[in-house]
PDB file of N, CA and C in Angstrom:
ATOM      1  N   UNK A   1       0.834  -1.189   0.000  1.00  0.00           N
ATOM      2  CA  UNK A   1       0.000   0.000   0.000  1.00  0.00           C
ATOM      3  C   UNK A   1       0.878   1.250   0.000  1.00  0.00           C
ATOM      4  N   UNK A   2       1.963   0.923   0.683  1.00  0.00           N
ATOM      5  CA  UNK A   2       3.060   2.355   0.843  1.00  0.00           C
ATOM      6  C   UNK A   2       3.566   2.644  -0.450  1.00  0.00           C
ATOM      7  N   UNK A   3       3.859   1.140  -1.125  1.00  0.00           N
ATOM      8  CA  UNK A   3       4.052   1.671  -2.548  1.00  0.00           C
ATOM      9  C   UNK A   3       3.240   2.211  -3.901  1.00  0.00           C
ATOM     10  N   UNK A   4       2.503   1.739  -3.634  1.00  0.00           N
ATOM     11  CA  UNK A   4       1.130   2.091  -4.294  1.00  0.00           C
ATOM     12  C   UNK A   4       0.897   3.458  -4.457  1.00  0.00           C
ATOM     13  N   UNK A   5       0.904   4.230  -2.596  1.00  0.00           N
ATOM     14  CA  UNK A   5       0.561   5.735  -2.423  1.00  0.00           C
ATOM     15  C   UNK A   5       1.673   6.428  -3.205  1.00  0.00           C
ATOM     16  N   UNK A   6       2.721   5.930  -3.046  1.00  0.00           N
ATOM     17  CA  UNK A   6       3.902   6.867  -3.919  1.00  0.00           C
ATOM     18  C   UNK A   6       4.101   6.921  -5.181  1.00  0.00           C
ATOM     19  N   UNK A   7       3.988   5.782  -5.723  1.00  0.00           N
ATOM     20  CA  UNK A   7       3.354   6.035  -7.011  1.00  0.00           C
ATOM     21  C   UNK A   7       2.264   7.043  -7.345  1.00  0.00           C
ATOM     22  N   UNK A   8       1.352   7.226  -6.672  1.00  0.00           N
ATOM     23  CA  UNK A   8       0.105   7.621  -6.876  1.00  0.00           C
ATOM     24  C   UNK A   8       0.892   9.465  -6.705  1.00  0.00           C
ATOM     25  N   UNK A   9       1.718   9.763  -5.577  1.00  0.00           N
ATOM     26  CA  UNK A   9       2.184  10.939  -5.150  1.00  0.00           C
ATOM     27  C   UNK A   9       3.093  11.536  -6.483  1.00  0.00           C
ATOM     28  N   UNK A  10       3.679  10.125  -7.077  1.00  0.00           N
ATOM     29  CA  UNK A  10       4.465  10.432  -8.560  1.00  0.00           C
ATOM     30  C   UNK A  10       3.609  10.992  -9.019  1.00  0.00           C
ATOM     31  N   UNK A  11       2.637   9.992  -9.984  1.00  0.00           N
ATOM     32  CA  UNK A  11       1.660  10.399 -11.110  1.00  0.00           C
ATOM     33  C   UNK A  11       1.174  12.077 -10.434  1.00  0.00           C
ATOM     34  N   UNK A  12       0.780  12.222  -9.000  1.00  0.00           N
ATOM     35  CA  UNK A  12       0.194  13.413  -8.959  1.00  0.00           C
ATOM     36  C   UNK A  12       0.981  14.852  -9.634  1.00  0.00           C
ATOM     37  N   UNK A  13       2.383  14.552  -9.092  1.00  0.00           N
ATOM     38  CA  UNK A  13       3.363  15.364  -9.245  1.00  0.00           C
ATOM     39  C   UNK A  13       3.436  15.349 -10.840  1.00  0.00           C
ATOM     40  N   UNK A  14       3.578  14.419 -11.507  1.00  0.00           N
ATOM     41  CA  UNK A  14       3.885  14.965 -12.707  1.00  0.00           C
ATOM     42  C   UNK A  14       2.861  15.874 -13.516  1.00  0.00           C
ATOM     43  N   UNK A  15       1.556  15.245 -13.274  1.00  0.00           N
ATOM     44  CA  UNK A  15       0.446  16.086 -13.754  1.00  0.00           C
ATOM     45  C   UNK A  15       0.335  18.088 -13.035  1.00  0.00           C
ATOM     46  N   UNK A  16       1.406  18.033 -11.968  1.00  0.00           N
ATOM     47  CA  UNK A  16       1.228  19.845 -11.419  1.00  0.00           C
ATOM     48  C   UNK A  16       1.739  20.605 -12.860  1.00  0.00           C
ATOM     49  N   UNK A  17       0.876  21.407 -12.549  1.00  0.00           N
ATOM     50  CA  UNK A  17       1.058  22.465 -13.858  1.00  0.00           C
ATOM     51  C   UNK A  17       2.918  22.811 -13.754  1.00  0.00           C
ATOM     52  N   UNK A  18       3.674  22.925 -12.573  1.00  0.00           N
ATOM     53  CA  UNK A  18       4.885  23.066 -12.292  1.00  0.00           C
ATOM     54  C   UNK A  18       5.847  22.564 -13.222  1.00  0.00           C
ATOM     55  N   UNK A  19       5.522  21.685 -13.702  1.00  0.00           N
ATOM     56  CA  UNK A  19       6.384  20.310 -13.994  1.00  0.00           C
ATOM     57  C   UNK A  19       6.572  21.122 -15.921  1.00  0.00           C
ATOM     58  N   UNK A  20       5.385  21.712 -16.234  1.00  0.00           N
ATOM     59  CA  UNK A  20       5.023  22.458 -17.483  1.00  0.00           C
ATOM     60  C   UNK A  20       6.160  23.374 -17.583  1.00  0.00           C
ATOM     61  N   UNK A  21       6.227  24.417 -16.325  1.00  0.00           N
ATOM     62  CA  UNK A  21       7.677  25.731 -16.138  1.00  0.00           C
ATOM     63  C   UNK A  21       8.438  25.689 -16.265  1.00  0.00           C
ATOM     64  N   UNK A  22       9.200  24.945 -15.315  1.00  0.00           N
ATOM     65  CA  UNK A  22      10.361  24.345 -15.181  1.00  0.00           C
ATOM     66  C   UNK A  22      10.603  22.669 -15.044  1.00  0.00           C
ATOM     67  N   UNK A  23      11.712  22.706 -16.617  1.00  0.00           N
ATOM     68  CA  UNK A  23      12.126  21.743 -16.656  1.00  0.00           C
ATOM     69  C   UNK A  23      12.970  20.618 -16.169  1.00  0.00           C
ATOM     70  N   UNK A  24      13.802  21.466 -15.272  1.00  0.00           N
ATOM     71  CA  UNK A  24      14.525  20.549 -14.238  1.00  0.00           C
ATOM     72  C   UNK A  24      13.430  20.114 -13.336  1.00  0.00           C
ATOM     73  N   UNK A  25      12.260  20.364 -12.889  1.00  0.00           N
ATOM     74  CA  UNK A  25      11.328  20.088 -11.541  1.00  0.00           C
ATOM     75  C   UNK A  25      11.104  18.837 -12.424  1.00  0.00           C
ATOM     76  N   UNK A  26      10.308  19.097 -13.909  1.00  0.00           N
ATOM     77  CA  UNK A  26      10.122  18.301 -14.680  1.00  0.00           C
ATOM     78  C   UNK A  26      10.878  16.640 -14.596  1.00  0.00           C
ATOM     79  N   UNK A  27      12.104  16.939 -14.687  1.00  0.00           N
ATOM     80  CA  UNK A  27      13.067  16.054 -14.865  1.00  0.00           C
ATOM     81  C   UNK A  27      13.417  15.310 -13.386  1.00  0.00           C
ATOM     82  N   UNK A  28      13.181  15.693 -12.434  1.00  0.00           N
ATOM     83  CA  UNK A  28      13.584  15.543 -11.267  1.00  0.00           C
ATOM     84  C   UNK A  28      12.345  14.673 -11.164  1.00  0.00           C
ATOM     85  N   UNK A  29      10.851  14.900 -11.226  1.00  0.00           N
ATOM     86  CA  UNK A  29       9.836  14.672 -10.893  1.00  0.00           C
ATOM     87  C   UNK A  29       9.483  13.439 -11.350  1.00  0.00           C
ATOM     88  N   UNK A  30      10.012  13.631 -13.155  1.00  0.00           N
ATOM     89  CA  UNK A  30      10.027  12.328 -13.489  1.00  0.00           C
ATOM     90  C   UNK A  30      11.473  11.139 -13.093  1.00  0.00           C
ATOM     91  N   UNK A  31      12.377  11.013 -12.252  1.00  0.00           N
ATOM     92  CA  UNK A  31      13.307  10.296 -11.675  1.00  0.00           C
ATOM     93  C   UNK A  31      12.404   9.615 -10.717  1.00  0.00           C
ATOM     94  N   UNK A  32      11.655  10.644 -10.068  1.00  0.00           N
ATOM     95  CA  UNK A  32      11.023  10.034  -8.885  1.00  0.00           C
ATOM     96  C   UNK A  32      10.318   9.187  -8.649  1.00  0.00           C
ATOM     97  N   UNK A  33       9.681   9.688 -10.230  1.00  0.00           N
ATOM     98  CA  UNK A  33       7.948   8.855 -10.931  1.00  0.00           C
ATOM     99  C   UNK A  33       8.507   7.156 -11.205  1.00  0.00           C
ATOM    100  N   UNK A  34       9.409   7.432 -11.713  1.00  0.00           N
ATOM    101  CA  UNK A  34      10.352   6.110 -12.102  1.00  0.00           C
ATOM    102  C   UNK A  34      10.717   5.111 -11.331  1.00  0.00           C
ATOM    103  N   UNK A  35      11.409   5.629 -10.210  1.00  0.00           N
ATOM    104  CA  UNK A  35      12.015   5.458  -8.885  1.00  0.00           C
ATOM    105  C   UNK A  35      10.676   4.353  -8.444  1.00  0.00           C
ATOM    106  N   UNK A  36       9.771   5.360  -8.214  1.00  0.00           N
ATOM    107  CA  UNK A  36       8.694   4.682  -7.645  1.00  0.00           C
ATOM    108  C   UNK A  36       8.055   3.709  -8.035  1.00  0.00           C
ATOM    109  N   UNK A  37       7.763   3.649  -9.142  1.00  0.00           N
ATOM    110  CA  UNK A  37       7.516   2.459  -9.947  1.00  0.00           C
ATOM    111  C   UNK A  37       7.810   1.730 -10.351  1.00  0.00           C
ATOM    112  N   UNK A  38       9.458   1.685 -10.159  1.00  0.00           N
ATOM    113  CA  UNK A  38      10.353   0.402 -10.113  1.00  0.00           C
ATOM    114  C   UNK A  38      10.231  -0.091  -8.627  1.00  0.00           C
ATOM    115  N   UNK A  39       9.987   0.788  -8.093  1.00  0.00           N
ATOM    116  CA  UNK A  39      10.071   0.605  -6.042  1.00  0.00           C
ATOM    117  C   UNK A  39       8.703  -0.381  -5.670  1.00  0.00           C
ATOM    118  N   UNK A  40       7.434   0.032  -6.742  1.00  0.00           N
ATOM    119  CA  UNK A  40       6.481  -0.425  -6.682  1.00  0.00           C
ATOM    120  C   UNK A  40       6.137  -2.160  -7.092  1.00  0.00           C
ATOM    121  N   UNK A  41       6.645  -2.255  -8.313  1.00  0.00           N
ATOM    122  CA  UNK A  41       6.839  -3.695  -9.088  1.00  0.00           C
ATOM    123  C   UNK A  41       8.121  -4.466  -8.247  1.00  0.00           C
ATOM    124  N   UNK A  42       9.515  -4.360  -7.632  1.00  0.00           N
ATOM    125  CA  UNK A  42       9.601  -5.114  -7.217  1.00  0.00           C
ATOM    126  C   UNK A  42       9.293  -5.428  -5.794  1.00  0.00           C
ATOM    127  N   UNK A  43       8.462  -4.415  -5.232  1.00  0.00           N
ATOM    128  CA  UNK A  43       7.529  -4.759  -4.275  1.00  0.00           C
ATOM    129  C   UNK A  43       6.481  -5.988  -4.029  1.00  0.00           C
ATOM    130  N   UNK A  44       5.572  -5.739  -5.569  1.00  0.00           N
ATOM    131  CA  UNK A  44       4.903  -7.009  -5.791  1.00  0.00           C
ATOM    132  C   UNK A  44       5.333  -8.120  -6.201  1.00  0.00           C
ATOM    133  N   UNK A  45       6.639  -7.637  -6.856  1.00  0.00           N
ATOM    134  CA  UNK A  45       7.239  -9.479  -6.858  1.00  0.00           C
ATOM    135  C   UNK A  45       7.506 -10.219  -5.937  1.00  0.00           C
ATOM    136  N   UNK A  46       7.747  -8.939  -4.497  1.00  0.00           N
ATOM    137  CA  UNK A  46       8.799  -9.967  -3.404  1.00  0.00           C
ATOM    138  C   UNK A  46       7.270 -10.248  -2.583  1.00  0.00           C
ATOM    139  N   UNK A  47       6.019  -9.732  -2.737  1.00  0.00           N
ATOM    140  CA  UNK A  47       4.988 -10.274  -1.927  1.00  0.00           C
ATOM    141  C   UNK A  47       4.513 -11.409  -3.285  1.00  0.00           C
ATOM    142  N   UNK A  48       4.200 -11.600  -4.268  1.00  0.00           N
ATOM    143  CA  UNK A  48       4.200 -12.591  -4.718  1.00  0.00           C
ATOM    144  C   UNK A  48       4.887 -14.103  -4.391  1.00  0.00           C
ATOM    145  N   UNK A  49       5.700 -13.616  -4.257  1.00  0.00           N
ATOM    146  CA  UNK A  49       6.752 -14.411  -3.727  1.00  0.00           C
ATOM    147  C   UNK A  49       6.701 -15.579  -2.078  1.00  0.00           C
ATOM    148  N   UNK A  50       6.029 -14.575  -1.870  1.00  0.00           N
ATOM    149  CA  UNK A  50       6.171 -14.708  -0.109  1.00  0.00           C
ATOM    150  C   UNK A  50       4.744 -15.527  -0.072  1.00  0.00           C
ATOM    151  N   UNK A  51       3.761 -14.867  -0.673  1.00  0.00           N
ATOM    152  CA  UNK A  51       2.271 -15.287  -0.496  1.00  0.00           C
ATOM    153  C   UNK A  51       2.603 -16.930  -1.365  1.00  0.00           C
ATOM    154  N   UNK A  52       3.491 -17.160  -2.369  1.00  0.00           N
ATOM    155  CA  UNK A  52       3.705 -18.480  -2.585  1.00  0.00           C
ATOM    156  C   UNK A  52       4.185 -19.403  -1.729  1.00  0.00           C
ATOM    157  N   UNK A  53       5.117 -18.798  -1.217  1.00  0.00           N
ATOM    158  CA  UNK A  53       6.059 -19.687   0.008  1.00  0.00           C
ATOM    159  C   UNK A  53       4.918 -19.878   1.090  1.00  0.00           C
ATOM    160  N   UNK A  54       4.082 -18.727   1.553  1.00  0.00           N
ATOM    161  CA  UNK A  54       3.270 -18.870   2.076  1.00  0.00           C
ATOM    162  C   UNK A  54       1.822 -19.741   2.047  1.00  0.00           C
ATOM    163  N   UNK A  55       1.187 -20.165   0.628  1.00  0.00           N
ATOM    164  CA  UNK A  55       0.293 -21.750   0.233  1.00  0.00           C
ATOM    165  C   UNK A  55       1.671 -22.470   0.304  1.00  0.00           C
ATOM    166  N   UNK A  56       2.644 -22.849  -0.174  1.00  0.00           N
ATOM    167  CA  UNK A  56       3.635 -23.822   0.062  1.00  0.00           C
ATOM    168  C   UNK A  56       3.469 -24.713   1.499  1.00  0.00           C
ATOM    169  N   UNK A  57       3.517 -23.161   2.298  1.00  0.00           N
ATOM    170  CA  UNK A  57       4.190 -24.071   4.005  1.00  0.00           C
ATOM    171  C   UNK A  57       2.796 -24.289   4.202  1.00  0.00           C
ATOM    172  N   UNK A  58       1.524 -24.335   3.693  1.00  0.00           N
ATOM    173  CA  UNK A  58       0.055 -24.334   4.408  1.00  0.00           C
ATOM    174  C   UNK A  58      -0.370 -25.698   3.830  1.00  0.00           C
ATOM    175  N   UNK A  59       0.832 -26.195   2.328  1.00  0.00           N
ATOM    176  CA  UNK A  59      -0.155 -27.092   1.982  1.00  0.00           C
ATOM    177  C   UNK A  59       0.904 -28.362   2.327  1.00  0.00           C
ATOM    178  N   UNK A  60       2.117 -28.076   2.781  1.00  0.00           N
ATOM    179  CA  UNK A  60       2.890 -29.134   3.703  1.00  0.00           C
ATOM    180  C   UNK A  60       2.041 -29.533   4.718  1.00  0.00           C
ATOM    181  N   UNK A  61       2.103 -28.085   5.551  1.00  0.00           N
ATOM    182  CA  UNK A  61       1.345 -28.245   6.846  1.00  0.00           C
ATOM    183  C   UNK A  61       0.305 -29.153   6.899  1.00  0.00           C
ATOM    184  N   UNK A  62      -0.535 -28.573   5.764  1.00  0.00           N
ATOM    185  CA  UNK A  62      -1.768 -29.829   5.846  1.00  0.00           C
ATOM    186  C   UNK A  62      -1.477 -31.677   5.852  1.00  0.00           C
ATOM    187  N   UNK A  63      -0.636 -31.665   5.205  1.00  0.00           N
ATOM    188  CA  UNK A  63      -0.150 -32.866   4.466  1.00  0.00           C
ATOM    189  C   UNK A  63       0.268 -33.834   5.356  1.00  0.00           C
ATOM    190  N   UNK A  64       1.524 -32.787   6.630  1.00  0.00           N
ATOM    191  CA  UNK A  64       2.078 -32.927   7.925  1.00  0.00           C
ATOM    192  C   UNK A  64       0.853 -33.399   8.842  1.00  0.00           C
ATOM    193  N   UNK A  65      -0.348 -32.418   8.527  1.00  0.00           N
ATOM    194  CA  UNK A  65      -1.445 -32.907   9.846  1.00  0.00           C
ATOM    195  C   UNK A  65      -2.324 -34.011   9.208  1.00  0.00           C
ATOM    196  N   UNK A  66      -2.801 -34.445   7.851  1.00  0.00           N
ATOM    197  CA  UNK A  66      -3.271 -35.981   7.198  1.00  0.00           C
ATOM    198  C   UNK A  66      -2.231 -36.796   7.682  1.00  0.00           C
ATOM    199  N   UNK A  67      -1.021 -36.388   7.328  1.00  0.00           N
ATOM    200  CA  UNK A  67      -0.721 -37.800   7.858  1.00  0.00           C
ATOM    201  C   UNK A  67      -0.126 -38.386   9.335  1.00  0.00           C
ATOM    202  N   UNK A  68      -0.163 -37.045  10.190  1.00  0.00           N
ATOM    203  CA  UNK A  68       0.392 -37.907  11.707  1.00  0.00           C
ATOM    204  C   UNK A  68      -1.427 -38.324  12.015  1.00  0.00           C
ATOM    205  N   UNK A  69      -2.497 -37.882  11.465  1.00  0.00           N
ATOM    206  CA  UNK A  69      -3.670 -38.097  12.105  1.00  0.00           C
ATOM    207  C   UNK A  69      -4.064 -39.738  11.688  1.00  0.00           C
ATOM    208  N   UNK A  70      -3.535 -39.805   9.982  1.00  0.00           N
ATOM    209  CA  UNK A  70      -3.663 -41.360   9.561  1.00  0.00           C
ATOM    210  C   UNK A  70      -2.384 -42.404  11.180  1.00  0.00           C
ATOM    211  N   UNK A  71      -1.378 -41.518  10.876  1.00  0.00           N
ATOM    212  CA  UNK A  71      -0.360 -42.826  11.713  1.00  0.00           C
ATOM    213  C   UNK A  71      -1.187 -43.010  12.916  1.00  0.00           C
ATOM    214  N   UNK A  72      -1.711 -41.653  13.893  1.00  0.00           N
ATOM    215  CA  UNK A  72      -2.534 -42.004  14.739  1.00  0.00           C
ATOM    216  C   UNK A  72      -3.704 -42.835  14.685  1.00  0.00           C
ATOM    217  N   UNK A  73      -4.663 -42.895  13.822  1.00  0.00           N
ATOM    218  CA  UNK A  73      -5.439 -43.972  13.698  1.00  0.00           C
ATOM    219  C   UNK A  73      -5.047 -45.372  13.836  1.00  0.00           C
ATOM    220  N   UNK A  74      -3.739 -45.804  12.867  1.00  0.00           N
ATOM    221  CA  UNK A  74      -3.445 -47.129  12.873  1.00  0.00           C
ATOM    222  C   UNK A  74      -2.832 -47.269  14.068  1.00  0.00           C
ATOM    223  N   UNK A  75      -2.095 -46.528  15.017  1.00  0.00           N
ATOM    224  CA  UNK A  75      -1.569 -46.948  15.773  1.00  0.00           C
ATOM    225  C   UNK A  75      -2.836 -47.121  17.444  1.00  0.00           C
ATOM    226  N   UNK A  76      -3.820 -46.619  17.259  1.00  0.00           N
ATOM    227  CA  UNK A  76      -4.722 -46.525  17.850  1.00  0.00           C
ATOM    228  C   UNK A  76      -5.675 -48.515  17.440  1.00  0.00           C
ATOM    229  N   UNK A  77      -5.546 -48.270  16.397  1.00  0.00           N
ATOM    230  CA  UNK A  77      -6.267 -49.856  15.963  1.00  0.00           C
ATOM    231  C   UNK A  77      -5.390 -51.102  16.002  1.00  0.00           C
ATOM    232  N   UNK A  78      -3.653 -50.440  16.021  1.00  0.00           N
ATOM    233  CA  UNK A  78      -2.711 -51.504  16.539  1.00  0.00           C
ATOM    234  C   UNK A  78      -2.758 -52.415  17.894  1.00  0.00           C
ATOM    235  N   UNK A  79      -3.275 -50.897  18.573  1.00  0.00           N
ATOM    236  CA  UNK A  79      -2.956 -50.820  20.598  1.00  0.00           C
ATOM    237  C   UNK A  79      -4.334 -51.632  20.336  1.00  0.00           C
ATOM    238  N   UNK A  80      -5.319 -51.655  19.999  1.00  0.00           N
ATOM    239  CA  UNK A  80      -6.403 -52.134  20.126  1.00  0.00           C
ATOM    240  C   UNK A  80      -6.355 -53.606  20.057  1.00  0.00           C
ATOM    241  N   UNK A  81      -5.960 -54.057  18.605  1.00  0.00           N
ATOM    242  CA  UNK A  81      -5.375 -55.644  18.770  1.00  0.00           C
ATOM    243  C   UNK A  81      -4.712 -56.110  19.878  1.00  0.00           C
ATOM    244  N   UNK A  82      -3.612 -55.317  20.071  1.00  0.00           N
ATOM    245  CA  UNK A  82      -2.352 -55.635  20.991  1.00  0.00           C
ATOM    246  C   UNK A  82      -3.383 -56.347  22.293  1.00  0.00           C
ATOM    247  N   UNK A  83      -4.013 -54.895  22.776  1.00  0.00           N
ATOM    248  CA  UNK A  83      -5.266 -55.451  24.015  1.00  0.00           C
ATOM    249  C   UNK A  83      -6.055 -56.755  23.893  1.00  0.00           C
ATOM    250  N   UNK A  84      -6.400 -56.804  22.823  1.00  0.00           N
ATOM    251  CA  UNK A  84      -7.324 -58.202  22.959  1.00  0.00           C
ATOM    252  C   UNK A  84      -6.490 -59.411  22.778  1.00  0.00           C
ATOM    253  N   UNK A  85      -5.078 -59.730  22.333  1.00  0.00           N
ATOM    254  CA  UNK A  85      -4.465 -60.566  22.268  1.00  0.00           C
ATOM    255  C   UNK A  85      -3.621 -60.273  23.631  1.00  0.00           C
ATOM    256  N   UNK A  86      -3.313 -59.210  24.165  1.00  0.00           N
ATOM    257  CA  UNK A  86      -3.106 -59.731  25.504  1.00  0.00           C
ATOM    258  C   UNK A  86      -3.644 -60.403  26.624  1.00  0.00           C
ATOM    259  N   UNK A  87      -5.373 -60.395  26.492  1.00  0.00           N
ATOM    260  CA  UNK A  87      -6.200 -60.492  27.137  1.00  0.00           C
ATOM    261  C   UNK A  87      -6.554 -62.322  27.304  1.00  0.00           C
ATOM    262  N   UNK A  88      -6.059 -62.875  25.454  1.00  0.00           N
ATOM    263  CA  UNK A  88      -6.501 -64.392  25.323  1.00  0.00           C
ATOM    264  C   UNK A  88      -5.254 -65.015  26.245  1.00  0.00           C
ATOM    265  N   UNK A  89      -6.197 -66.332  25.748  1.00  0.00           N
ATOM    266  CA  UNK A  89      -4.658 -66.896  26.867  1.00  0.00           C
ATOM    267  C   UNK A  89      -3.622 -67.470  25.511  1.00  0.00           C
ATOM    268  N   UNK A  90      -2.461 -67.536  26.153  1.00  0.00           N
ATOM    269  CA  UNK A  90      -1.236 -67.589  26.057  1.00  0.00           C
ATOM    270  C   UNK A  90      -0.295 -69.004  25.364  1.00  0.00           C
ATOM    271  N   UNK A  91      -1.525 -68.573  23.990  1.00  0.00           N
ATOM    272  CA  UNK A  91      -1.066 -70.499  23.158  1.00  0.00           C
ATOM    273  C   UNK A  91       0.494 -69.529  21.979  1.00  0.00           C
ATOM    274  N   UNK A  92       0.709 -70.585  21.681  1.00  0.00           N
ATOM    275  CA  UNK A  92       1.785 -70.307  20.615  1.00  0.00           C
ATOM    276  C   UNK A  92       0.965 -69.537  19.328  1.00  0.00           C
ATOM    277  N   UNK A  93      -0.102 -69.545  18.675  1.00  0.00           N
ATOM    278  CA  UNK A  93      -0.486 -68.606  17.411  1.00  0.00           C
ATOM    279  C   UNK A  93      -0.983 -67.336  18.329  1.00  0.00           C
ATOM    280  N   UNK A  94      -1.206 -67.148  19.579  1.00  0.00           N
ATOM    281  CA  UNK A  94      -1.590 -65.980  19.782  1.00  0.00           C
ATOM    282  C   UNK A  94      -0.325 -64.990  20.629  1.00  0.00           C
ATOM    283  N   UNK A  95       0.768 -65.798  20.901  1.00  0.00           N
ATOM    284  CA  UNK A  95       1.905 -65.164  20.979  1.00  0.00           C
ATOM    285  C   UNK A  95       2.537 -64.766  19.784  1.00  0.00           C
ATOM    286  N   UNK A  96       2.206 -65.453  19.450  1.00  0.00           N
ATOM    287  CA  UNK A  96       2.953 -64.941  17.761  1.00  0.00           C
ATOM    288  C   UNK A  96       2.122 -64.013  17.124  1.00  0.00           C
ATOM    289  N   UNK A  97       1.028 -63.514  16.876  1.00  0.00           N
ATOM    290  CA  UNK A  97       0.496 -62.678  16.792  1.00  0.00           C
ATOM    291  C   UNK A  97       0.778 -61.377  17.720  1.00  0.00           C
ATOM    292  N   UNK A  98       0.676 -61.642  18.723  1.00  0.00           N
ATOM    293  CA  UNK A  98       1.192 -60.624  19.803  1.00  0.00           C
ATOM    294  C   UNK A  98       3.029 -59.928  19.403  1.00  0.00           C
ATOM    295  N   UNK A  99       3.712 -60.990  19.221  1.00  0.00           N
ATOM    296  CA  UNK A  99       4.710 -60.290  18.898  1.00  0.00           C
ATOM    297  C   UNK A  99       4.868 -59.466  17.599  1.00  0.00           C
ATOM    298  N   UNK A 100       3.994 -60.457  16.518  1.00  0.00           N
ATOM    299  CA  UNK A 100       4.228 -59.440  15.315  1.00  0.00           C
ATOM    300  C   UNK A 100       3.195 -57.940  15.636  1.00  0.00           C
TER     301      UNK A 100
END
């Protein structure tokens, strides 16, 4: 927005009848106009930029929270087996199950 307004403070400036009189104001006015509007564009590149990096880390993030919520499920339906085969009694296929 800061860059935006100065631009906007350029364009105003060049349009003052001033700029018509004298030609150095002229010339000066337009450096500024320039200035600013190079000041302006790589402004929006470096927020372009950022707002990308920025969906980037949101759509890791997401990705990060699908999948510790999947590992949590299985490991929730693991502990669950684990319980009921601790619970049987204690033959050789249900130890072996238990260990795997």
């Amino acid at each position: 927005a800061m860059s935006k307004s100065a631009v906007k403070i350029s364009s105003d400036l060049l349009s003052n009848p001033l700029c018509e009189q004298e030609p150095s104001f002229l010339e000066m006015v337009t450096a500024f106009d320039t200035a600013m509007k190079r000041m302006d564009s790589f402004n929006q590149e470096k927020i372009s930029i950022i707002q990308a990096i920025i969906i980037s880390g949101n759509i890791f993030l997401n990705m990060a929270v699908k999948r510790r919520e999947q590992t949590l499920q299985d490991y929730k339906r693991l502990q669950s087996k684990v319980e009921k085969y601790e619970e049987k009694e204690r033959t050789g296929p249900v130890l072996a199950k238990l260990h795997q």
